[in-house]
C-alpha atoms as a PDB file:
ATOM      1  CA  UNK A   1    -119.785  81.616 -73.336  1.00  0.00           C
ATOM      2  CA  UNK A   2    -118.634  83.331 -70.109  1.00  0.00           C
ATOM      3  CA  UNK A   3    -120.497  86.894 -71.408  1.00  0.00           C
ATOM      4  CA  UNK A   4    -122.508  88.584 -74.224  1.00  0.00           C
ATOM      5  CA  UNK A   5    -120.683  90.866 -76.405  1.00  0.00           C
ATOM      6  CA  UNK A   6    -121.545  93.218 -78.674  1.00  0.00           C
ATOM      7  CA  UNK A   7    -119.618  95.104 -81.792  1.00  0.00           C
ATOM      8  CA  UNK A   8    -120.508  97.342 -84.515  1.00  0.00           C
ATOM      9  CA  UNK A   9    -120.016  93.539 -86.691  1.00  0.00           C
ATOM     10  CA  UNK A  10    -122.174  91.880 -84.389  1.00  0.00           C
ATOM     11  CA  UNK A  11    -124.836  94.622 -84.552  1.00  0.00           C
ATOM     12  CA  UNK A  12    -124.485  95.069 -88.034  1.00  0.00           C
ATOM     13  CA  UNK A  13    -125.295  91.209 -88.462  1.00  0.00           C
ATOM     14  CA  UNK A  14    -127.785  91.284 -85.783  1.00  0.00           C
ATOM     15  CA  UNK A  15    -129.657  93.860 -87.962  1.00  0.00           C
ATOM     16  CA  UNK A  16    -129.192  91.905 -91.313  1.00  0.00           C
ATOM     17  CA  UNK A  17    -130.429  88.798 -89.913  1.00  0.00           C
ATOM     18  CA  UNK A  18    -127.136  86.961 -90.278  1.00  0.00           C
ATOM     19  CA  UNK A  19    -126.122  83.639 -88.122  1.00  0.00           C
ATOM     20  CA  UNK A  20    -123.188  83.748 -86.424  1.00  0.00           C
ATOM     21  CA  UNK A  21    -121.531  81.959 -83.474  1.00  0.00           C
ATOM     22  CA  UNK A  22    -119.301  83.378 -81.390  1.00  0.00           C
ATOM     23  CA  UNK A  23    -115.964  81.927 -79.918  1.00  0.00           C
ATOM     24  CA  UNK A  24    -113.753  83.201 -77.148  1.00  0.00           C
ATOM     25  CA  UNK A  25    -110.026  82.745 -77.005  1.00  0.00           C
ATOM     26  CA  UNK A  26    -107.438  84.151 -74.413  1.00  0.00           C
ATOM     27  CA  UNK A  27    -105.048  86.993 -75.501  1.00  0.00           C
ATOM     28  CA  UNK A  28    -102.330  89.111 -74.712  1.00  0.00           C
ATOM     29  CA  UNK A  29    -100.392  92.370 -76.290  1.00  0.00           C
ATOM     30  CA  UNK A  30     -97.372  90.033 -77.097  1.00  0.00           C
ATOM     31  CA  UNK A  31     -99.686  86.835 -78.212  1.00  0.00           C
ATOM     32  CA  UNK A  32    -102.169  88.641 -81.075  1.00  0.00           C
ATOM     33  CA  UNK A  33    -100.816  86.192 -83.790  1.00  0.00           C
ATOM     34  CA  UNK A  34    -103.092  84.030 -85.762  1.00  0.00           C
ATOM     35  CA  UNK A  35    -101.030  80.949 -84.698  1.00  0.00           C
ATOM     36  CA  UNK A  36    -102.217  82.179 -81.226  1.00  0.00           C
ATOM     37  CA  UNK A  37    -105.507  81.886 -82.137  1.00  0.00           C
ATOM     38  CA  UNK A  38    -105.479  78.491 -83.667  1.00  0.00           C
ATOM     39  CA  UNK A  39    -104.174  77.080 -80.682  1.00  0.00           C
ATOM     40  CA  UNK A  40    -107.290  77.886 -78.771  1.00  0.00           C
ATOM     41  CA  UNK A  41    -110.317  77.275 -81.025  1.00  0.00           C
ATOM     42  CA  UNK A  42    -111.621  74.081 -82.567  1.00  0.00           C
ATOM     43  CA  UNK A  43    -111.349  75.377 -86.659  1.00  0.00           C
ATOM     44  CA  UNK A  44    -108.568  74.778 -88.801  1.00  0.00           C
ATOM     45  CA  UNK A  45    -106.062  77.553 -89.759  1.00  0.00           C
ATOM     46  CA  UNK A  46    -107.784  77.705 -93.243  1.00  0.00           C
ATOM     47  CA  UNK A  47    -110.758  78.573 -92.075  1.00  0.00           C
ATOM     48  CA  UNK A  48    -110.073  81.101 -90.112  1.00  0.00           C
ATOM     49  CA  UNK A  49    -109.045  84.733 -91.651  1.00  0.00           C
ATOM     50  CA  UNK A  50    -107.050  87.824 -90.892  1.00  0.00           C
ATOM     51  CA  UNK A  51    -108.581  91.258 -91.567  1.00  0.00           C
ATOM     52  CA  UNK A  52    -105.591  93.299 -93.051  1.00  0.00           C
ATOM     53  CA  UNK A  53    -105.962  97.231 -93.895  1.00  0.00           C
ATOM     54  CA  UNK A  54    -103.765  98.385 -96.872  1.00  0.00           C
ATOM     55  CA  UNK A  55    -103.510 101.725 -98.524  1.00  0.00           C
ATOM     56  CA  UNK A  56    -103.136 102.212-102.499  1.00  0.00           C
ATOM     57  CA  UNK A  57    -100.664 104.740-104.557  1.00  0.00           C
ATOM     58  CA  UNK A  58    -103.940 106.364-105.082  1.00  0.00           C
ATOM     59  CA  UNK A  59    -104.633 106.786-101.201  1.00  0.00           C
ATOM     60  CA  UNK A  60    -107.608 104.322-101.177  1.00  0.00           C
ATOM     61  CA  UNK A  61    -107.692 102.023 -98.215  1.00  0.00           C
ATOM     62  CA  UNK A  62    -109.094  98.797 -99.060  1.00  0.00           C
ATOM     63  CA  UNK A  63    -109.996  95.674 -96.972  1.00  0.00           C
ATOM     64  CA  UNK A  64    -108.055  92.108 -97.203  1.00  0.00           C
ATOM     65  CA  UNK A  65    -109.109  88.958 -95.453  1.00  0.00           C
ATOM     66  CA  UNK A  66    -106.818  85.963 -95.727  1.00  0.00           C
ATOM     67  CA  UNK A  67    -106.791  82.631 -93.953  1.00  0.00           C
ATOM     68  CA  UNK A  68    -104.390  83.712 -90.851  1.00  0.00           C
ATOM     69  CA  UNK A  69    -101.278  81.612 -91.280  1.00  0.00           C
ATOM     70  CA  UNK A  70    -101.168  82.861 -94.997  1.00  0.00           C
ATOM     71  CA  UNK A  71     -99.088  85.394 -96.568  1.00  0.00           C
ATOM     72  CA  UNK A  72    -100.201  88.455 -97.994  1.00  0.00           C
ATOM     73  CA  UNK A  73     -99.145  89.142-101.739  1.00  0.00           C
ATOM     74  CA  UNK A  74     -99.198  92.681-102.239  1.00  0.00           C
ATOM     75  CA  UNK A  75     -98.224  93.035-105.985  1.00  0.00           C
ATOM     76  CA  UNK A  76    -101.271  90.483-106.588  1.00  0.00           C
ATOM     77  CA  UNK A  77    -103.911  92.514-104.696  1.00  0.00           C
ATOM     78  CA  UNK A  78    -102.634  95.790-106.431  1.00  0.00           C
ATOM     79  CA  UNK A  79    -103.577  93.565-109.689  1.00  0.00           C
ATOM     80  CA  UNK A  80    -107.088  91.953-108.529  1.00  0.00           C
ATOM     81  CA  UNK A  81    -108.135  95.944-107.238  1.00  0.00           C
ATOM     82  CA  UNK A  82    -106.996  97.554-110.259  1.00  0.00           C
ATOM     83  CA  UNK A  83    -104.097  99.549-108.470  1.00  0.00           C
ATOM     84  CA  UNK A  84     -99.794 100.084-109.365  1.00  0.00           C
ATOM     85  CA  UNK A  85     -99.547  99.422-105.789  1.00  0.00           C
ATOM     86  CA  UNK A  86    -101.184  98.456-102.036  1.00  0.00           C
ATOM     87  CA  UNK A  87     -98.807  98.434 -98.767  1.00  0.00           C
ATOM     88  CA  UNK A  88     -99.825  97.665 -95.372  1.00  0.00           C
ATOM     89  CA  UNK A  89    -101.393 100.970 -93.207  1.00  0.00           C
ATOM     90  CA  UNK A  90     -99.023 101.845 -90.587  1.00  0.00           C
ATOM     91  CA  UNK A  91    -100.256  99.813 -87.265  1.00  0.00           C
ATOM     92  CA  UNK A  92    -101.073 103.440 -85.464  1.00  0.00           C
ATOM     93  CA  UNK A  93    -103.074 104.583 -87.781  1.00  0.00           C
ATOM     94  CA  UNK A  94    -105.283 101.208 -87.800  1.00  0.00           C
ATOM     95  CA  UNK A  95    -108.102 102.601 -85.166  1.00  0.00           C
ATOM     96  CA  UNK A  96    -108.710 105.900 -86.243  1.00  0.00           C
ATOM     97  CA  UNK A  97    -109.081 104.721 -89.994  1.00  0.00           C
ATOM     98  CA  UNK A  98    -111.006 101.411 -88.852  1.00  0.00           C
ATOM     99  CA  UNK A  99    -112.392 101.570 -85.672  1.00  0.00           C
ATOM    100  CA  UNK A 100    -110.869  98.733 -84.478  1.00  0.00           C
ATOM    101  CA  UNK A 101    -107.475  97.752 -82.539  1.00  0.00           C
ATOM    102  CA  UNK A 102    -105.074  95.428 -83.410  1.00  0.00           C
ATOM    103  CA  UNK A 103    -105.909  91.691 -83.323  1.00  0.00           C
ATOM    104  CA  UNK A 104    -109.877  92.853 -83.242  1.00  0.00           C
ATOM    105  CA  UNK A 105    -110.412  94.042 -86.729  1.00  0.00           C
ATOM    106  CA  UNK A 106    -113.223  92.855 -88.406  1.00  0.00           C
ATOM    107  CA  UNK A 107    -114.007  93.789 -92.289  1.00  0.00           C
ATOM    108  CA  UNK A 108    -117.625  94.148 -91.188  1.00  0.00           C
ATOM    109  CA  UNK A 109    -118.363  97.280 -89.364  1.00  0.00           C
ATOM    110  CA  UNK A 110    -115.483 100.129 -89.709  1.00  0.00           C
ATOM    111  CA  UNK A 111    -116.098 103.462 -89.847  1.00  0.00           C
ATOM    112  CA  UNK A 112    -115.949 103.734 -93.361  1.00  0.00           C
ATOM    113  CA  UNK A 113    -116.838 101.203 -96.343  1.00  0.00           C
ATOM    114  CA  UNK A 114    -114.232 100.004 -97.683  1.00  0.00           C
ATOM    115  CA  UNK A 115    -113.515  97.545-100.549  1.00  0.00           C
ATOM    116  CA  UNK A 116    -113.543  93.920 -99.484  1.00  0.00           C
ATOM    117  CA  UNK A 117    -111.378  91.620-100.777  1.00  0.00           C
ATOM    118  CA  UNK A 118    -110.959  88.118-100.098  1.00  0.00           C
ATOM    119  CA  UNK A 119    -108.388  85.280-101.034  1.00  0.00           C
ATOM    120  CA  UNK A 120    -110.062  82.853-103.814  1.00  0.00           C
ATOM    121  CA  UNK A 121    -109.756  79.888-100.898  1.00  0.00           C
ATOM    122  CA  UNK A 122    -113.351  81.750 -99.376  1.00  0.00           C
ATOM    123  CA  UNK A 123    -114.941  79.964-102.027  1.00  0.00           C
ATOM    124  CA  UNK A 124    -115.125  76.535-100.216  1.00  0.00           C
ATOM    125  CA  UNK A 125    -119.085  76.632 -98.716  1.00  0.00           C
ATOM    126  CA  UNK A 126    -118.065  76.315 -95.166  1.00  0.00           C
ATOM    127  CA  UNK A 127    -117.898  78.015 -91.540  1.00  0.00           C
ATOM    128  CA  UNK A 128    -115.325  80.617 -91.247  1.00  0.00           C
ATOM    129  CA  UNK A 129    -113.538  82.489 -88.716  1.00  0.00           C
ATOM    130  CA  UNK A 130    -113.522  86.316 -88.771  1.00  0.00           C
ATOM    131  CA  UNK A 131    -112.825  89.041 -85.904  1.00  0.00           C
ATOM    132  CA  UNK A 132    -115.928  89.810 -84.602  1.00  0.00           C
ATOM    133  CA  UNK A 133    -114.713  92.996 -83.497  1.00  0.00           C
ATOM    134  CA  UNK A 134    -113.058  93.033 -80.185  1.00  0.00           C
ATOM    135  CA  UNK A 135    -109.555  90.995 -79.337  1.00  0.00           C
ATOM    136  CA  UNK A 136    -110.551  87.494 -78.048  1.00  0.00           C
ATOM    137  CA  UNK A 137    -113.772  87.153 -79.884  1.00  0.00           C
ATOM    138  CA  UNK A 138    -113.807  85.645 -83.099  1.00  0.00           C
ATOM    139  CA  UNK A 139    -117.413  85.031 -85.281  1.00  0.00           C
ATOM    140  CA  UNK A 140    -118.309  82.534 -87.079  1.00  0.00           C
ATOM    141  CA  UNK A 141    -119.962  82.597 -90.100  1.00  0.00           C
ATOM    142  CA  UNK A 142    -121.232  81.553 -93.448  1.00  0.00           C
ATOM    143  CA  UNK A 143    -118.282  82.093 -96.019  1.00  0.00           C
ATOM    144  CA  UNK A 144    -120.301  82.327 -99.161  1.00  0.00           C
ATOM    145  CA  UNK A 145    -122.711  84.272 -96.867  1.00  0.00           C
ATOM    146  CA  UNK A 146    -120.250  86.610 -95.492  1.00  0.00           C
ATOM    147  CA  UNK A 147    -118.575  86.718 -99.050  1.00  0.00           C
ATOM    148  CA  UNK A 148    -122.024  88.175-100.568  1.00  0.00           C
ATOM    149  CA  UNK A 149    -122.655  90.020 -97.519  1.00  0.00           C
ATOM    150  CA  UNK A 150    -120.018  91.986 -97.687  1.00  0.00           C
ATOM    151  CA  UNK A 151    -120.124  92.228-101.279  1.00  0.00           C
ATOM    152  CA  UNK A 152    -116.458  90.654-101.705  1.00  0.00           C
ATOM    153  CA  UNK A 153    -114.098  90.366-104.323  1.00  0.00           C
ATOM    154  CA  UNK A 154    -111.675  87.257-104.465  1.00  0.00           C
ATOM    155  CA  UNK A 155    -109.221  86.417-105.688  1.00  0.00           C
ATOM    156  CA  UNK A 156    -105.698  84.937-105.516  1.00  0.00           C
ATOM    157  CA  UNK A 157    -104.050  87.521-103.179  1.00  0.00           C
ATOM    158  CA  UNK A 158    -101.358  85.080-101.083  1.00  0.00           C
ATOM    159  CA  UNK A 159     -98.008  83.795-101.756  1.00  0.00           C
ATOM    160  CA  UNK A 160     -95.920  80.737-100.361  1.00  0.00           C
ATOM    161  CA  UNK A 161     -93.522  81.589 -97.508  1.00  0.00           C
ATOM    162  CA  UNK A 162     -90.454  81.125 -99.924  1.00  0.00           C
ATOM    163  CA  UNK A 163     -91.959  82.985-102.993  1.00  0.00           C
END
């Protein structure tokens, strides 16, 4: 690794005594897709997640990780965290709510702590890839680890392209 880098997730793990590794990967503004990402690190796209920020009808922002070339389903999350409905926070309000930019949000560290949930696939005892915090970083961890870390819920929360 060229440098050493250091995020409220990394700290936050530091401090708890949780392994991770860390693994670099080029970026750009127009190139922050997860299919960008897979390209560049040796994991497979199910095993490495997206942090998405929603917002419920009852104004309660709430965490979703999903394996990155996976679909959110929206009406199924609303279900699994007891809400009518969850839609995707606008992108410009993503780093005063989180913390974090676009393409370097990580569910562990935000300003706030927000509900975690996590697509039932987690499950699977294996290394996972999560934002560590900062575009081009991504940290890899325990999933059942991270899962209880985090004190996740799962769930089935994605859908099939032509669903």
């Amino acid at each position: 690794m060229s440098k050493s880098i250091k995020t409220n997730a990394l700290r936050l793990l530091d401090r708890d005594h949780i392994f991770y590794k860390i693994i670099e990967y080029q970026y750009d503004e127009d190139h922050l897709s997860g299919s960008h990402i897979i390209n560049q690190v040796d994991m497979k796209a199910e095993d490495i997640y997206k942090t998405l920020v929603l917002v419920s009808d009852k104004k309660e922002y709430l965490v979703c990780c999903i394996p990155v070339l996976k679909i959110i389903d929206l009406k199924k999350l609303a279900l699994l965290s007891h809400h009518k409905k969850v839609e995707m926070i606008p992108m410009k309000d993503l780093l005063k709510i989180t913390g974090y930019m676009r393409g370097g949000c990580s569910p562990i560290g935000m300003k706030k702590k927000f509900p975690i949930y996590f697509d039932s696939s987690i499950l699977k005892d294996r290394p996972i890839a999560l934002s560590a915090g900062k575009r081009g970083y991504q940290m890899v961890v325990s999933a059942l680890e991270i899962l209880d870390y985090v004190e996740g819920i799962c769930g089935e929360v994605t859908r099939n392209e032509e669903d």
